[in-house]
Protein backbone atom coordinates (compact mmCIF):
# COMPACT_ATOMS: atom_id res chain seq x y z
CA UNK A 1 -16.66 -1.49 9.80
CA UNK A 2 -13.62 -0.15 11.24
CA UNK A 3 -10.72 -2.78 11.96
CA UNK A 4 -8.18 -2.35 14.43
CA UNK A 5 -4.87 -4.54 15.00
CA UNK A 6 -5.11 -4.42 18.72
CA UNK A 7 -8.56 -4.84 20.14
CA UNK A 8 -7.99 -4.73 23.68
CA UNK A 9 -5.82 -1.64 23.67
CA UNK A 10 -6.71 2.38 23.22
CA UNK A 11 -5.66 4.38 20.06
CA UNK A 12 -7.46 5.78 16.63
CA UNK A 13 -7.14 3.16 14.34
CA UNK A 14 -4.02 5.43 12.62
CA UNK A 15 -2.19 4.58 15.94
CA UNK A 16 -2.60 1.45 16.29
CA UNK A 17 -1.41 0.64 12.87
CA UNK A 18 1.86 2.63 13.56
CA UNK A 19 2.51 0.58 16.45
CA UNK A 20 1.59 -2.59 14.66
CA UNK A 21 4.25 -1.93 11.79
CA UNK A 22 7.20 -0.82 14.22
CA UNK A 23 6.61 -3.80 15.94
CA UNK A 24 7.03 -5.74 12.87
CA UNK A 25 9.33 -3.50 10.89
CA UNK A 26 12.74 -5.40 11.54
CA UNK A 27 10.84 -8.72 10.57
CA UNK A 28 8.71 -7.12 7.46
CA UNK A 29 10.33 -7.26 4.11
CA UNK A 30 11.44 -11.01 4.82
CA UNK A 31 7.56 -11.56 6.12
CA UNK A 32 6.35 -10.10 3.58
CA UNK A 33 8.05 -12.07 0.68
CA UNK A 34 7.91 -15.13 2.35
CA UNK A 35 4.44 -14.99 2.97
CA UNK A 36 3.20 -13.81 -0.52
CA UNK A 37 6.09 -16.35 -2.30
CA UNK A 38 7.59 -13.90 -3.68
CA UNK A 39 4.79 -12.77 -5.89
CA UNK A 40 4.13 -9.15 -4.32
CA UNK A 41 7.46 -8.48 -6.03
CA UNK A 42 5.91 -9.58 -9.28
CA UNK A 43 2.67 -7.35 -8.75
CA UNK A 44 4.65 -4.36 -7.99
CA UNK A 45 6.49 -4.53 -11.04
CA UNK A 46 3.07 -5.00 -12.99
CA UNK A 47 1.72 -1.84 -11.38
CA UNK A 48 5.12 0.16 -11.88
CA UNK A 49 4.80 -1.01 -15.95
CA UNK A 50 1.17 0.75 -16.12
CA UNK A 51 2.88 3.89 -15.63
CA UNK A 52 5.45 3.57 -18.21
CA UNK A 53 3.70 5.86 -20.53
CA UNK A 54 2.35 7.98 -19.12
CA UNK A 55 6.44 8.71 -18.14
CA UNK A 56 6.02 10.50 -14.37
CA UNK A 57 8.61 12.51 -13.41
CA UNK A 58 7.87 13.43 -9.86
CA UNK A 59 6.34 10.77 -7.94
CA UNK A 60 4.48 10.66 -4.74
CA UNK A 61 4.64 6.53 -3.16
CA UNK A 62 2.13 6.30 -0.45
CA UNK A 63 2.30 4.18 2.60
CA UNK A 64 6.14 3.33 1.42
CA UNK A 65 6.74 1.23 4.44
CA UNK A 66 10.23 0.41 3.42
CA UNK A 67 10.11 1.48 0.18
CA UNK A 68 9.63 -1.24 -1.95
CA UNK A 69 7.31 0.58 -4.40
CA UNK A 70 9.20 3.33 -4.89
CA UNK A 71 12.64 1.12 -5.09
CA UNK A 72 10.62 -0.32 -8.24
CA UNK A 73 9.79 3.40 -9.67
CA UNK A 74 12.93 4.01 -10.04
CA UNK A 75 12.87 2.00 -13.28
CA UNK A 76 10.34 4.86 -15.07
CA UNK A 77 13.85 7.40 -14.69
CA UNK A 78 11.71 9.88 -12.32
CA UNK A 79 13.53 13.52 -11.28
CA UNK A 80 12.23 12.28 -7.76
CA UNK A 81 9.98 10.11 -5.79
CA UNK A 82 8.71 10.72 -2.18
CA UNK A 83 7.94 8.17 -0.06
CA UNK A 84 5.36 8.79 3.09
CA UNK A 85 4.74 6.61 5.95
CA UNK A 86 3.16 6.98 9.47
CA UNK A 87 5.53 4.56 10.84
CA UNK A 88 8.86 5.72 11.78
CA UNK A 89 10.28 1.66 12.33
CA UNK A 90 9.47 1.14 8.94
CA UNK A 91 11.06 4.67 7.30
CA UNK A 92 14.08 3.44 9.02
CA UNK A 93 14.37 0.03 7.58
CA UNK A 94 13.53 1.86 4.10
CA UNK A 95 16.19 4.72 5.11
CA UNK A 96 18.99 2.38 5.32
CA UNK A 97 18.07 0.68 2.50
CA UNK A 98 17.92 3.88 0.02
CA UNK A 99 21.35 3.90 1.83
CA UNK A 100 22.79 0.98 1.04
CA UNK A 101 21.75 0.61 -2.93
CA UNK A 102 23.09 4.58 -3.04
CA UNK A 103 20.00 6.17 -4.35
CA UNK A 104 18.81 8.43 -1.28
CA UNK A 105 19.19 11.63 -3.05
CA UNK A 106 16.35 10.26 -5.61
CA UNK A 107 14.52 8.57 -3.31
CA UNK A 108 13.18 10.63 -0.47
CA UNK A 109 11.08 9.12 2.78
CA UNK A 110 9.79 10.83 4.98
CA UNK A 111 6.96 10.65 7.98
CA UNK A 112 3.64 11.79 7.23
CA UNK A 113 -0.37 11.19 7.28
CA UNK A 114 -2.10 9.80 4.07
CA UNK A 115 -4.95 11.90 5.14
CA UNK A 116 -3.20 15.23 5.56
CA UNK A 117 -0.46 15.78 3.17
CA UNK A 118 2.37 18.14 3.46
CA UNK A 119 2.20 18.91 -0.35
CA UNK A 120 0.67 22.03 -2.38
CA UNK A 121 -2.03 20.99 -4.51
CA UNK A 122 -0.84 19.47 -8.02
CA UNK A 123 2.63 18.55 -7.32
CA UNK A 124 2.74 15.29 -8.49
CA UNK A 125 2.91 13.27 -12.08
CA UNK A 126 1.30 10.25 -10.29
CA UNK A 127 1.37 8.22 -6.62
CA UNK A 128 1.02 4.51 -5.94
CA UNK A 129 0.30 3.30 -2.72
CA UNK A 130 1.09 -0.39 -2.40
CA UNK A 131 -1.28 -2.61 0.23
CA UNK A 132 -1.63 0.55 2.00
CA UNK A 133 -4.98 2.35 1.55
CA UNK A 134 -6.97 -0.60 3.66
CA UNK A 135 -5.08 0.94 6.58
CA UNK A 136 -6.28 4.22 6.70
CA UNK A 137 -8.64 5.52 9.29
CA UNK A 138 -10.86 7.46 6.75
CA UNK A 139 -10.80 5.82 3.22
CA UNK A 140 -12.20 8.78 0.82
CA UNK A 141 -10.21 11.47 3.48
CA UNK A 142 -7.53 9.69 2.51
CA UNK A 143 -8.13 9.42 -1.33
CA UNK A 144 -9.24 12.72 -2.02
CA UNK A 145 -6.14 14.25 -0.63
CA UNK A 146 -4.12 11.70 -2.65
CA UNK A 147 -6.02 13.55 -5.88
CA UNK A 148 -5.39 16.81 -4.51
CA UNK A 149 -1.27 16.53 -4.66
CA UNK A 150 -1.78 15.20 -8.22
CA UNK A 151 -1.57 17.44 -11.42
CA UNK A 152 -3.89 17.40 -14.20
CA UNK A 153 -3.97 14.38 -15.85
CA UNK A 154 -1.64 12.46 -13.35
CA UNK A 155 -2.07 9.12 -12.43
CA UNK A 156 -2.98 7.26 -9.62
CA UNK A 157 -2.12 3.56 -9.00
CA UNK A 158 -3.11 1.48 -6.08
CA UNK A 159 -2.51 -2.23 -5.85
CA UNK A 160 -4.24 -3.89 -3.17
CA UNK A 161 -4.90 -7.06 -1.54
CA UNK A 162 -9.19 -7.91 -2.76
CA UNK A 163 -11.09 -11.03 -2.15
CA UNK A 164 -11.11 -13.74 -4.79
CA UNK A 165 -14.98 -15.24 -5.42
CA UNK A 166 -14.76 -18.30 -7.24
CA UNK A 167 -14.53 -21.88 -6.01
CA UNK A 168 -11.32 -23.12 -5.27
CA UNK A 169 -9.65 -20.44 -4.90
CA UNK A 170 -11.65 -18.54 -2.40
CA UNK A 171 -11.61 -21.51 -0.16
CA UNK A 172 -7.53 -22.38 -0.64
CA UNK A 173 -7.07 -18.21 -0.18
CA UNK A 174 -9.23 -17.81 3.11
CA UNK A 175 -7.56 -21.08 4.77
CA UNK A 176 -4.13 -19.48 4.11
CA UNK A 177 -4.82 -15.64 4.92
CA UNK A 178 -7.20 -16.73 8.05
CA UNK A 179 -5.04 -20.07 9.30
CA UNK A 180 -1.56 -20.27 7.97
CA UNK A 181 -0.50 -16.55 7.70
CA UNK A 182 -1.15 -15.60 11.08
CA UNK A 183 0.89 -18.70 12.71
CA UNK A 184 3.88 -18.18 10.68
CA UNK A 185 3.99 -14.30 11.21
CA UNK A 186 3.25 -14.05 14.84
CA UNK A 187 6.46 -17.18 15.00
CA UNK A 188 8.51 -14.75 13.31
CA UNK A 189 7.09 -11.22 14.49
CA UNK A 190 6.42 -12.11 17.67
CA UNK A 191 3.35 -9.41 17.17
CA UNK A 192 0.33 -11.45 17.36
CA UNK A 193 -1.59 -8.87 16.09
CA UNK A 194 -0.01 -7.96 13.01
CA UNK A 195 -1.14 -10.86 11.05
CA UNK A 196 -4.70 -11.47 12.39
CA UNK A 197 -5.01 -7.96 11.70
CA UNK A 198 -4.57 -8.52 7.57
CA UNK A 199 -6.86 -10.52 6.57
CA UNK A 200 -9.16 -9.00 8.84
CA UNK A 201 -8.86 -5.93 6.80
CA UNK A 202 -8.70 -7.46 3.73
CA UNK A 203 -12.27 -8.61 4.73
CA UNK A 204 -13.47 -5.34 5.87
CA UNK A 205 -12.15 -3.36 2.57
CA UNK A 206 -14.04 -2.37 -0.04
CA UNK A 207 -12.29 -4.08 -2.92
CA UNK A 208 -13.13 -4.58 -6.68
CA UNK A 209 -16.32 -2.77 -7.98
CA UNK A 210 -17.04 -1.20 -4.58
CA UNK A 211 -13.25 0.63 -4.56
CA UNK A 212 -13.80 1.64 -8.15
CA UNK A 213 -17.19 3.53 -7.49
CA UNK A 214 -15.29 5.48 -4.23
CA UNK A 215 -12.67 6.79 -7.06
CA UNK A 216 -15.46 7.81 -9.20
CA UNK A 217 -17.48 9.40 -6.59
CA UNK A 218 -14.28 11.31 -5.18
CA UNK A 219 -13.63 12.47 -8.81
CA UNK A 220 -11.66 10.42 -10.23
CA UNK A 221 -11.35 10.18 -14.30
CA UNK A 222 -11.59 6.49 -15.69
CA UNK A 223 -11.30 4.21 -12.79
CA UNK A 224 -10.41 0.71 -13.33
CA UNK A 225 -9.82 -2.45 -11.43
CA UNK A 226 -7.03 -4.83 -12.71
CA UNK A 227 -7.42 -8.29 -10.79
CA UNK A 228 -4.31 -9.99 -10.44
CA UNK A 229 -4.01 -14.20 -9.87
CA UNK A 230 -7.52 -14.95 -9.16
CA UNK A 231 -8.75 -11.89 -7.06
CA UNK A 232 -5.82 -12.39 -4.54
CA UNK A 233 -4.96 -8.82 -5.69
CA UNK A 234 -5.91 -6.08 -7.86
CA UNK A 235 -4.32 -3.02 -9.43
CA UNK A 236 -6.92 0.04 -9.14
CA UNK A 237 -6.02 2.36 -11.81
CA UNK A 238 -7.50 6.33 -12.81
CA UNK A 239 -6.25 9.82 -13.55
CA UNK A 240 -7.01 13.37 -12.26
């Protein structure tokens, strides 16, 4: 099932969601950490930790939005990371901020399509891609070109909003995501979309068990799934 943020308007589904996140763009890193309390911060730097061995020194960060992710890579001392986005409101938020903390000649964004890369083939150490990969229009388009940019033996990290099963969790997480989330980011958005749109996704993506058999199927070596406070999240880990 595909999902689109705006239902009664034309557009791929890859449009609509870069309209959707320039709407939101001057509005999203505040959203964002207010929404999750601050604990997407704490996930990040979870995800960022799995790849401390494996030392990457080229990195690609998909979906960068404003660069959060990548902001966080900096602590594994990479030659240079790469940030891609199909939303130019967003690369400009995460422009200015590369800006202001002085490390835009590390840190590189730049527009681009998940699902057509503008890289050769094994040029990267490793990617993440941060609440991103529920967006795109084609899922294993978008994952298999993701493996073709990576080197031998790089690794891949995606963390990922999934859907927690048990009792009360579930319940407390599905009031929140499907009643309080949207209210609070369409007040501060003014996109009504935007946050009926994410759990709506959330829903529609094939998390846990499911996401870790599309890795395998695509190629992928040793596929994991790392849940993170309950099933809220998980970190999906493998190598090429």
């Amino acid at each position: 099932m595909t999902v689109i943020p705006y239902k009664n308007k034309e557009g791929s589904k890859k449009e609509q969601v870069a309209t959707m996140f320039n709407n939101i763009s001057a509005n999203y890193d505040f959203l964002n950490h207010f929404l999750s309390l601050g604990i997407d911060i704490l996930w990040r730097k979870k995800a960022i930790r799995l790849l401390k061995d494996h030392k990457p020194k080229v990195i690609l960060d998909i979906a960068t939005g404003t660069g959060d992710f990548a902001l966080e890579a900096l602590k594994l001392n990479p030659d240079k990371i790469i940030g891609i986005d199909i939303s130019k409101g967003m690369l400009s938020v995460g422009k200015d901020k590369m800006k202001t903390k002085g490390v835009d000649h590390i840190i590189d964004l730049q527009l681009g399509d998940s699902e057509n890369l503008p890289f050769e083939e094994a040029t990267f150490d490793a990617y993440t891609v941060g609440f991103g990969v529920r967006n795109f229009e084609n899922l294993e388009k978008g994952l298999a070109e993701m493996l073709r940019v990576l080197k031998p033996n790089g690794r891949a990290i995606v963390l990922e909003f999934s859907k927690p099963k048990n009792f009360p969790i579930k319940q407390l997480y599905n009031f929140y995501f499907n009643k309080i989330l949207p209210g609070i980011g369409k007040m501060v958005s003014k996109d009504n979309a935007a946050y009926t749109y994410l759990p709506e996704s959330v829903n529609a993506f094939p998390d846990g068990q499911d996401f870790v058999d599309i890795l395998g199927k695509l190629g992928y070596k040793n596929p994991k799934a790392i849940p993170l406070m309950f099933g809220i999240a998980s970190i999906y880990t493998a190598t090429k």
